[in-house]
N, C-alpha and C. Protein backbone atom coordinates (compact mmCIF):
# COMPACT_ATOMS: atom_id res chain seq x y z
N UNK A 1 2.07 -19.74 -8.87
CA UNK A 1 1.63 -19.35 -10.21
C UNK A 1 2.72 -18.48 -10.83
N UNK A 2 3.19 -18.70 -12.01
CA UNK A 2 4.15 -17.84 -12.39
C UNK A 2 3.99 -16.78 -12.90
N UNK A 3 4.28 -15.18 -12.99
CA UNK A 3 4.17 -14.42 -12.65
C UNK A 3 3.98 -13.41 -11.25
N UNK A 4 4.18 -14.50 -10.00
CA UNK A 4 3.10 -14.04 -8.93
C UNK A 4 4.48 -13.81 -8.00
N UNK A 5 4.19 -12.10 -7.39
CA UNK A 5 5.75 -11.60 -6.52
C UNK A 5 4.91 -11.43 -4.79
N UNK A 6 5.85 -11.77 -4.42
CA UNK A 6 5.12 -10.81 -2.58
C UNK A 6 6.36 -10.13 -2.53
N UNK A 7 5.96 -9.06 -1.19
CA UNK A 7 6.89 -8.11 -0.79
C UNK A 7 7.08 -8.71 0.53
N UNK A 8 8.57 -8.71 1.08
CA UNK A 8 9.51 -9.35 1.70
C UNK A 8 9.88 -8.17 2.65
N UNK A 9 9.96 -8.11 3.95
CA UNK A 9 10.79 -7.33 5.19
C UNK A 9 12.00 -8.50 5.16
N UNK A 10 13.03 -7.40 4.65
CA UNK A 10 14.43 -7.87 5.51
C UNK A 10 14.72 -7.27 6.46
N UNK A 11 15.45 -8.02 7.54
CA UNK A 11 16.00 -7.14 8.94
C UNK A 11 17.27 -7.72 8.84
N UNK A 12 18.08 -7.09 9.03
CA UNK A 12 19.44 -7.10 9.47
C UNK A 12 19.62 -8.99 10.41
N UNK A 13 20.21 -9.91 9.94
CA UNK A 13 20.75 -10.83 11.19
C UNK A 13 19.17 -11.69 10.98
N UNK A 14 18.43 -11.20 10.24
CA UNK A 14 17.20 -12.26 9.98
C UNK A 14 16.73 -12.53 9.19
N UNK A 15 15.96 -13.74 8.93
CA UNK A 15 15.65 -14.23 7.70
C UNK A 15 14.56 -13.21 7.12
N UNK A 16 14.21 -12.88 5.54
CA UNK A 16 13.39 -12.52 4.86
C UNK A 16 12.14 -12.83 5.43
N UNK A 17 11.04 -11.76 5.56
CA UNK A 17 9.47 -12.54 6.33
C UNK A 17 8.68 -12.20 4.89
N UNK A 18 7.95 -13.00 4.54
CA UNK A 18 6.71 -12.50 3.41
C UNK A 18 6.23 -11.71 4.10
N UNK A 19 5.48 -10.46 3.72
CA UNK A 19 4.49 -9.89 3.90
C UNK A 19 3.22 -10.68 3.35
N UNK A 20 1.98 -10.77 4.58
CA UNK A 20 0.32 -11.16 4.19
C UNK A 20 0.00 -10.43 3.11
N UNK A 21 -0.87 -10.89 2.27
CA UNK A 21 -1.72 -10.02 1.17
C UNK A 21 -3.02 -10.78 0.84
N UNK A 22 -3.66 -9.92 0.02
CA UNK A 22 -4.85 -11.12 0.41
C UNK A 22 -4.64 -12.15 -0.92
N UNK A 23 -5.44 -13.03 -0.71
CA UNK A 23 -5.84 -14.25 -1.74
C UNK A 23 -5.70 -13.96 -3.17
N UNK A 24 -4.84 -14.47 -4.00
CA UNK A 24 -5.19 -14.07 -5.29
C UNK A 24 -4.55 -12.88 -6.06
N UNK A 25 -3.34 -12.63 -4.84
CA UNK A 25 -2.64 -11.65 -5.51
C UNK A 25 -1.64 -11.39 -5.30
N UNK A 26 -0.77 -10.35 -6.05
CA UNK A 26 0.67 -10.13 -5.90
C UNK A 26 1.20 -8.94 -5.14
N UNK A 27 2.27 -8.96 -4.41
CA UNK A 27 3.00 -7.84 -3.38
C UNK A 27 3.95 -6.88 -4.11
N UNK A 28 3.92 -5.78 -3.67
CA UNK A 28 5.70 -4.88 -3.59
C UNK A 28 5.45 -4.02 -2.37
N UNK A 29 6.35 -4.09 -1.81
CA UNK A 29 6.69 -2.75 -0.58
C UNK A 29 7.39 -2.07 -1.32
N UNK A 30 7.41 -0.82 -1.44
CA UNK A 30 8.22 0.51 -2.06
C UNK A 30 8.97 1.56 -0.31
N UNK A 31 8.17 1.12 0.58
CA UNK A 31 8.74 2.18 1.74
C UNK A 31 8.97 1.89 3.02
N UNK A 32 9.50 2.25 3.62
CA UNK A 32 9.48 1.79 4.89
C UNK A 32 10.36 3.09 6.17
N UNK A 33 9.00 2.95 7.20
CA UNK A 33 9.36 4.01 7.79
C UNK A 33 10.13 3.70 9.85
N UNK A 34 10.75 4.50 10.06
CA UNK A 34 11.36 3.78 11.44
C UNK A 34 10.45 2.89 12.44
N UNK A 35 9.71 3.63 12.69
CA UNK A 35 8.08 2.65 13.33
C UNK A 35 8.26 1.36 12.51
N UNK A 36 8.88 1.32 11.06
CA UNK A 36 8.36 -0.05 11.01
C UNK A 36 7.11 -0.67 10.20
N UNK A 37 6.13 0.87 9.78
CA UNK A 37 5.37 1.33 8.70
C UNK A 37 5.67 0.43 7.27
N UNK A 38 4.97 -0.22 6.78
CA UNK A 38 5.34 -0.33 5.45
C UNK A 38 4.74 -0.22 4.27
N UNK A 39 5.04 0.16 3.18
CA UNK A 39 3.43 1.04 2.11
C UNK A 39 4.19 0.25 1.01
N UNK A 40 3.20 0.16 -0.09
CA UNK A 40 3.59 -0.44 -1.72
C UNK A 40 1.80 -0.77 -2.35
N UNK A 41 1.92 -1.86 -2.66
CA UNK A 41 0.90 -1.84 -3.73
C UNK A 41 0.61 -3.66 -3.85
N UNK A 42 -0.58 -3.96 -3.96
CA UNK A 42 -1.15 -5.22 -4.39
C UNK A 42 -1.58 -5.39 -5.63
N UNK A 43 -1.95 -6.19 -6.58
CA UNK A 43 -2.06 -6.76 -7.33
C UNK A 43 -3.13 -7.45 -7.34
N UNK A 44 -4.27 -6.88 -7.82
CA UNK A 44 -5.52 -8.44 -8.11
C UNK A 44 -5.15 -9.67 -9.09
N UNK A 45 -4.37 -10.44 -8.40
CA UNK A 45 -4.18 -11.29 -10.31
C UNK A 45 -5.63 -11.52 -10.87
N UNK A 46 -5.48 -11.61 -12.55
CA UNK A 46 -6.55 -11.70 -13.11
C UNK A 46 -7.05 -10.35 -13.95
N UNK A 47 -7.12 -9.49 -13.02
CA UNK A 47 -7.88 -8.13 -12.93
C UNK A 47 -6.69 -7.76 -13.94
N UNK A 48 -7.59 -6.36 -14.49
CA UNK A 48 -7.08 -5.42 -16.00
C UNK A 48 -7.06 -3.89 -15.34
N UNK A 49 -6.24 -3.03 -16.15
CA UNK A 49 -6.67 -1.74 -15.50
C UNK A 49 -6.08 -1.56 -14.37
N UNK A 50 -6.16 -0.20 -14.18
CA UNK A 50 -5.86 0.90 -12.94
C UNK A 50 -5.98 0.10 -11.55
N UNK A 51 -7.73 -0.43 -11.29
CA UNK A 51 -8.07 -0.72 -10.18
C UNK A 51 -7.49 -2.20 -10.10
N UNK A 52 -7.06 -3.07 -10.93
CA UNK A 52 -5.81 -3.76 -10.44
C UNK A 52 -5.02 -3.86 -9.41
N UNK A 53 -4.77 -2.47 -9.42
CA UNK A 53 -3.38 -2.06 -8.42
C UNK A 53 -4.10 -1.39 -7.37
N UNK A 54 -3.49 -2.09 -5.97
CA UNK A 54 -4.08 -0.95 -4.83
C UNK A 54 -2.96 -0.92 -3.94
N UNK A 55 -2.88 0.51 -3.54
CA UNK A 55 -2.50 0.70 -2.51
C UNK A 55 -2.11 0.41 -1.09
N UNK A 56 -1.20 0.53 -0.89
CA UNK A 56 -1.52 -0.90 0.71
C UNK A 56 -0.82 0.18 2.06
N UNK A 57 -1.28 -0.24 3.05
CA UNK A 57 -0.03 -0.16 4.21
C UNK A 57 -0.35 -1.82 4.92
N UNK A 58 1.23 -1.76 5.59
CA UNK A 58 1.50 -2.97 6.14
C UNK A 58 1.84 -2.46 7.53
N UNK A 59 1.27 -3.40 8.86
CA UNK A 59 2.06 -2.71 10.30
C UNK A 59 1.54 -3.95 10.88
N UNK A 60 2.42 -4.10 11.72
CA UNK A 60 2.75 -5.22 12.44
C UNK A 60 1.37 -5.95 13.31
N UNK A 61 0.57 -4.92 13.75
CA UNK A 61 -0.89 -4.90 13.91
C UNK A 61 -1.40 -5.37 13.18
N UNK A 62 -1.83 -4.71 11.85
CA UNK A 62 -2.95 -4.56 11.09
C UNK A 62 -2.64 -5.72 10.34
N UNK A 63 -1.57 -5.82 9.72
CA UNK A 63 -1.56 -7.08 8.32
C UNK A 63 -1.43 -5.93 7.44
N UNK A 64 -2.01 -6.36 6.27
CA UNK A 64 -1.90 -5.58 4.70
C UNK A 64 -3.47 -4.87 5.30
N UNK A 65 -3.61 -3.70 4.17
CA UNK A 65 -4.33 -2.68 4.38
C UNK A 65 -4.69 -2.27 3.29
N UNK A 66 -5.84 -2.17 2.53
CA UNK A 66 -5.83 -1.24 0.83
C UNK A 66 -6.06 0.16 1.71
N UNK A 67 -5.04 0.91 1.23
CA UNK A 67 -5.50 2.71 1.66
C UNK A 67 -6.78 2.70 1.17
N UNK A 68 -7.15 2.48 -0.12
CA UNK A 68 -8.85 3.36 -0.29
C UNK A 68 -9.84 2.91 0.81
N UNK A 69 -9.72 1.93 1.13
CA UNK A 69 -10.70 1.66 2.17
C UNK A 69 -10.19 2.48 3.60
N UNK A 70 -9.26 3.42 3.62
CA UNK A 70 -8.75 3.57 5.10
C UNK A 70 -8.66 4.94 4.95
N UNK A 71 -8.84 5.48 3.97
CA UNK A 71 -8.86 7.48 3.53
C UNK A 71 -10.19 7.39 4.44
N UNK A 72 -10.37 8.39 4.65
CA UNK A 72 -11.48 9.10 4.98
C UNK A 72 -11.44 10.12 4.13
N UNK A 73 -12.68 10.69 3.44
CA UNK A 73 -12.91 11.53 1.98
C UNK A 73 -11.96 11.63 1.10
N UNK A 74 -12.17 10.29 0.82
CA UNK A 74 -11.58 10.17 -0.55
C UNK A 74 -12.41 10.89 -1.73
N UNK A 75 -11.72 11.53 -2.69
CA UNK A 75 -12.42 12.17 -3.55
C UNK A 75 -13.01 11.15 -4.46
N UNK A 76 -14.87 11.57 -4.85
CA UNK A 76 -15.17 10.32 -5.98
C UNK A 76 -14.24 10.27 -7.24
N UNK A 77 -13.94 9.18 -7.47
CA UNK A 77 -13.33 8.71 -8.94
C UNK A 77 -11.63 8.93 -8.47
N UNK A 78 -11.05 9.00 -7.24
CA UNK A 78 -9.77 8.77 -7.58
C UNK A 78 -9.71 7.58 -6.51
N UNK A 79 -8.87 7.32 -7.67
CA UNK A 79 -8.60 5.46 -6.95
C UNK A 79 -6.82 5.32 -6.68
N UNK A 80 -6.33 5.08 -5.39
CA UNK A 80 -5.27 5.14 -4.78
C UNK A 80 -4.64 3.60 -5.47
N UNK A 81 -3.29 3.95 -6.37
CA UNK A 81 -2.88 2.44 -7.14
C UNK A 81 -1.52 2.17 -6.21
N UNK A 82 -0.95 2.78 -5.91
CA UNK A 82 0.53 2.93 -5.31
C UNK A 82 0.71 3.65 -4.06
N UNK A 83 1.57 3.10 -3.06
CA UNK A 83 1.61 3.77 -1.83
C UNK A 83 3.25 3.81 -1.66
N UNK A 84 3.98 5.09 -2.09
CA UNK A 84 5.62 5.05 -2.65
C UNK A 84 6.25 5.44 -1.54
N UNK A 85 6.01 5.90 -0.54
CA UNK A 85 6.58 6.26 0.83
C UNK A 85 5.86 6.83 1.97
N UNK A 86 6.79 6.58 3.49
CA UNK A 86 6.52 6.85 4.22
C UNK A 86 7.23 7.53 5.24
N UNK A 87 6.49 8.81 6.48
CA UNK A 87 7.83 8.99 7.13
C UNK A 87 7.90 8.58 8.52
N UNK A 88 8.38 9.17 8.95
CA UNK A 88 8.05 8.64 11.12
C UNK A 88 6.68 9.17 11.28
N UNK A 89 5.95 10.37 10.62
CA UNK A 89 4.59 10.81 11.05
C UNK A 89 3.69 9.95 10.39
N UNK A 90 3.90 9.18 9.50
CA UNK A 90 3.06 8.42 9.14
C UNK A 90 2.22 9.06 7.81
N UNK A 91 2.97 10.30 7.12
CA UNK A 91 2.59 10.75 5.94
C UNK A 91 2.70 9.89 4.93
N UNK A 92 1.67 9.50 4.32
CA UNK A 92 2.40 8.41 2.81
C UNK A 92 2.07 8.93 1.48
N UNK A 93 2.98 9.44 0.82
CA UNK A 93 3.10 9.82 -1.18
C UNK A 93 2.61 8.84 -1.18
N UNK A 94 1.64 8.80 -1.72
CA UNK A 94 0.60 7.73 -3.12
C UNK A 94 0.77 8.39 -4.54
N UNK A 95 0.52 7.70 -5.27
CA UNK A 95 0.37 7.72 -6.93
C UNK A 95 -1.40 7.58 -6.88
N UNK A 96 -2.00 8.94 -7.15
CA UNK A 96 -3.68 8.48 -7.57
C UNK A 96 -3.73 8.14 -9.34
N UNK A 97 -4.90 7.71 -9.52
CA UNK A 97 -5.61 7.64 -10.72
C UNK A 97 -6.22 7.97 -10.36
N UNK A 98 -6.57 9.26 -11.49
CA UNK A 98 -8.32 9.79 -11.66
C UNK A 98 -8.56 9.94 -13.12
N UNK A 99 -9.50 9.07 -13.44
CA UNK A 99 -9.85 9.01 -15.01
C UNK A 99 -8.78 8.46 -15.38
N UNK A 100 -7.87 9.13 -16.47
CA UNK A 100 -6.89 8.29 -17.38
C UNK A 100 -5.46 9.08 -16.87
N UNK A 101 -5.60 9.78 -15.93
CA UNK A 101 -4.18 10.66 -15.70
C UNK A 101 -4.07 10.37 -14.25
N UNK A 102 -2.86 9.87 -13.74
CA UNK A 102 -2.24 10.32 -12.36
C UNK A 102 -1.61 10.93 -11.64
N UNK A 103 -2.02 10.80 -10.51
CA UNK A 103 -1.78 12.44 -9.65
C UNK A 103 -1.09 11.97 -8.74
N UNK A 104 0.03 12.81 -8.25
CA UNK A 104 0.45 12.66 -6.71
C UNK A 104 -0.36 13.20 -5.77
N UNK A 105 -0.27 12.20 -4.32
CA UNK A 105 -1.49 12.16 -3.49
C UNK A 105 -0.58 12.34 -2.38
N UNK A 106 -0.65 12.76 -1.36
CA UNK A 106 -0.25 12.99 0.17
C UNK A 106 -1.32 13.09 0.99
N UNK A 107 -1.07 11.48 2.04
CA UNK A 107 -1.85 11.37 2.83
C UNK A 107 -1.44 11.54 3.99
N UNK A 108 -2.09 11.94 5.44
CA UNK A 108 -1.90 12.49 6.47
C UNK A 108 -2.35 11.88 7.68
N UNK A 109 -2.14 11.23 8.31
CA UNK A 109 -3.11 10.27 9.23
C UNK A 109 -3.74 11.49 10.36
N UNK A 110 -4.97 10.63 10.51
CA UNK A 110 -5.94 11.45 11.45
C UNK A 110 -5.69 10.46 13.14
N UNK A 111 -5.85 11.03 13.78
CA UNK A 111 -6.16 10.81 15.44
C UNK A 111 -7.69 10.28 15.37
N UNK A 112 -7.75 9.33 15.44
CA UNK A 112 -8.91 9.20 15.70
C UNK A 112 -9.34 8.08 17.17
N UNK A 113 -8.78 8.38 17.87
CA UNK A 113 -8.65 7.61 19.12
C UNK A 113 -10.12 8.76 19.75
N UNK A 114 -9.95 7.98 21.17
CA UNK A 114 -10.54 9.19 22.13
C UNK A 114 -10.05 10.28 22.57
């Protein structure tokens, strides 16, 4: 469909891999951390507005990921559009929307093993 982008891992000595996303929509990776971590943003095609855009992480495990579904207390009404970096701890700068203004967001991963 024209208009429609995915986000691409290059490695050194190998071909470009698409990154998964889900059905119906468009990619960017913005970060990438030594682990191999990768954060950016999806695209609902179709969809209008803020919630359009979500947040993602990518890991070799998981596939694509929307952060809002993966915060734990997320505050009501802010909706995670952009996921702009990452580091070896696995901290990721997001871009929030809340209401009509956006905020920088720093997220922190939790242990949640045994």
């Amino acid at each position: 469909t024209p208009g429609n982008y995915q986000a691409v891992l290059w490695e050194r000595g190998k071909n470009g891999r698409l990154l998964p996303c889900p059905a119906g929509t468009s990619s960017d990776a913005l970060g990438i951390n030594d682990p191999g971590e990768i954060v950016g943003y999806y695209v609902i095609d179709g969809d209008e507005g803020f919630n359009a855009t979500r947040a993602c992480l990518w890991t070799e495990v998981e596939g694509m990921q929307d952060l809002n579904n993966l915060v734990i207390n997320l505050p009501p009404g802010l909706h995670l559009g952009w996921a702009n970096g990452i580091n070896y701890a696995g901290e990721i700068v997001a871009t929030g929307i809340f209401g009509d203004r956006s905020r920088a967001v720093l997220l922190s991963p939790v242990n949640t093993g045994p």
